[in-house]
Protein backbone atom coordinates (compact mmCIF):
# COMPACT_ATOMS: atom_id res chain seq x y z
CA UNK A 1 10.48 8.08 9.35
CA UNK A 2 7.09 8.31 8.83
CA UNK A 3 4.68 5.10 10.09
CA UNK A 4 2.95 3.13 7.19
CA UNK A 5 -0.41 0.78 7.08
CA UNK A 6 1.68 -1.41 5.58
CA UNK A 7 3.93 -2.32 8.23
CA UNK A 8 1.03 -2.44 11.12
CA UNK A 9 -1.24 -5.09 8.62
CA UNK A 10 -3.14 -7.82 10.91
CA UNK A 11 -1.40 -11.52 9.65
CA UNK A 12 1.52 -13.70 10.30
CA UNK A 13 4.59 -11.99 11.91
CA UNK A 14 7.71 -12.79 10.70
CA UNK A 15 8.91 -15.29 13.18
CA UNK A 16 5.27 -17.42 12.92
CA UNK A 17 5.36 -17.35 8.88
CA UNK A 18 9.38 -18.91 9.35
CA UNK A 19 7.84 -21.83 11.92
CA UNK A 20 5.38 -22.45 9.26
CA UNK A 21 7.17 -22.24 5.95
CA UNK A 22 10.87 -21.70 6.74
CA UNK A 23 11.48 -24.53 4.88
CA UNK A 24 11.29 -26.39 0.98
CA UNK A 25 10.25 -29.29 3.20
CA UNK A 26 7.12 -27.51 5.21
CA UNK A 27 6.07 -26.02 1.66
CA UNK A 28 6.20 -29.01 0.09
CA UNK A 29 4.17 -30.69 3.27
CA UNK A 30 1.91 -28.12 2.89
CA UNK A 31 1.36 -28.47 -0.29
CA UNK A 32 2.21 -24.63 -1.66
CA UNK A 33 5.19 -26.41 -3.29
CA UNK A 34 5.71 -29.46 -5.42
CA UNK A 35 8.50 -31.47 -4.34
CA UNK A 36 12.37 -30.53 -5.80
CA UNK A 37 12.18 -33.84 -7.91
CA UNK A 38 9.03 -33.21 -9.90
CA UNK A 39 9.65 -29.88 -11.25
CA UNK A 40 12.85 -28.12 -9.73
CA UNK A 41 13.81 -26.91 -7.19
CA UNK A 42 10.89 -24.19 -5.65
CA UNK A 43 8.34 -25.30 -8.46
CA UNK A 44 4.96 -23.84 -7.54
CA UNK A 45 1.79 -25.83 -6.64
């Protein structure tokens, strides 16, 4: 298979971006989400 740019981009890995935002509850802390009640469920900011 040949190797793409894509896969070797500089940024999160997978495993950091999960710690971060693995969760409705560390979006919504975050603030990229609004919370379930507002809007629904995955509602963006």
């Amino acid at each position: 298979m040949a190797m793409s740019r894509i896969q070797f981009q500089a940024g999160l890995s997978l495993p950091r971006f999960i710690e971060l935002y693995g969760t409705e509850e560390k979006c919504v802390a975050l603030g990229l989400l609004r919370s379930s009640s507002s809007l629904g469920s995955g509602a963006l900011a």
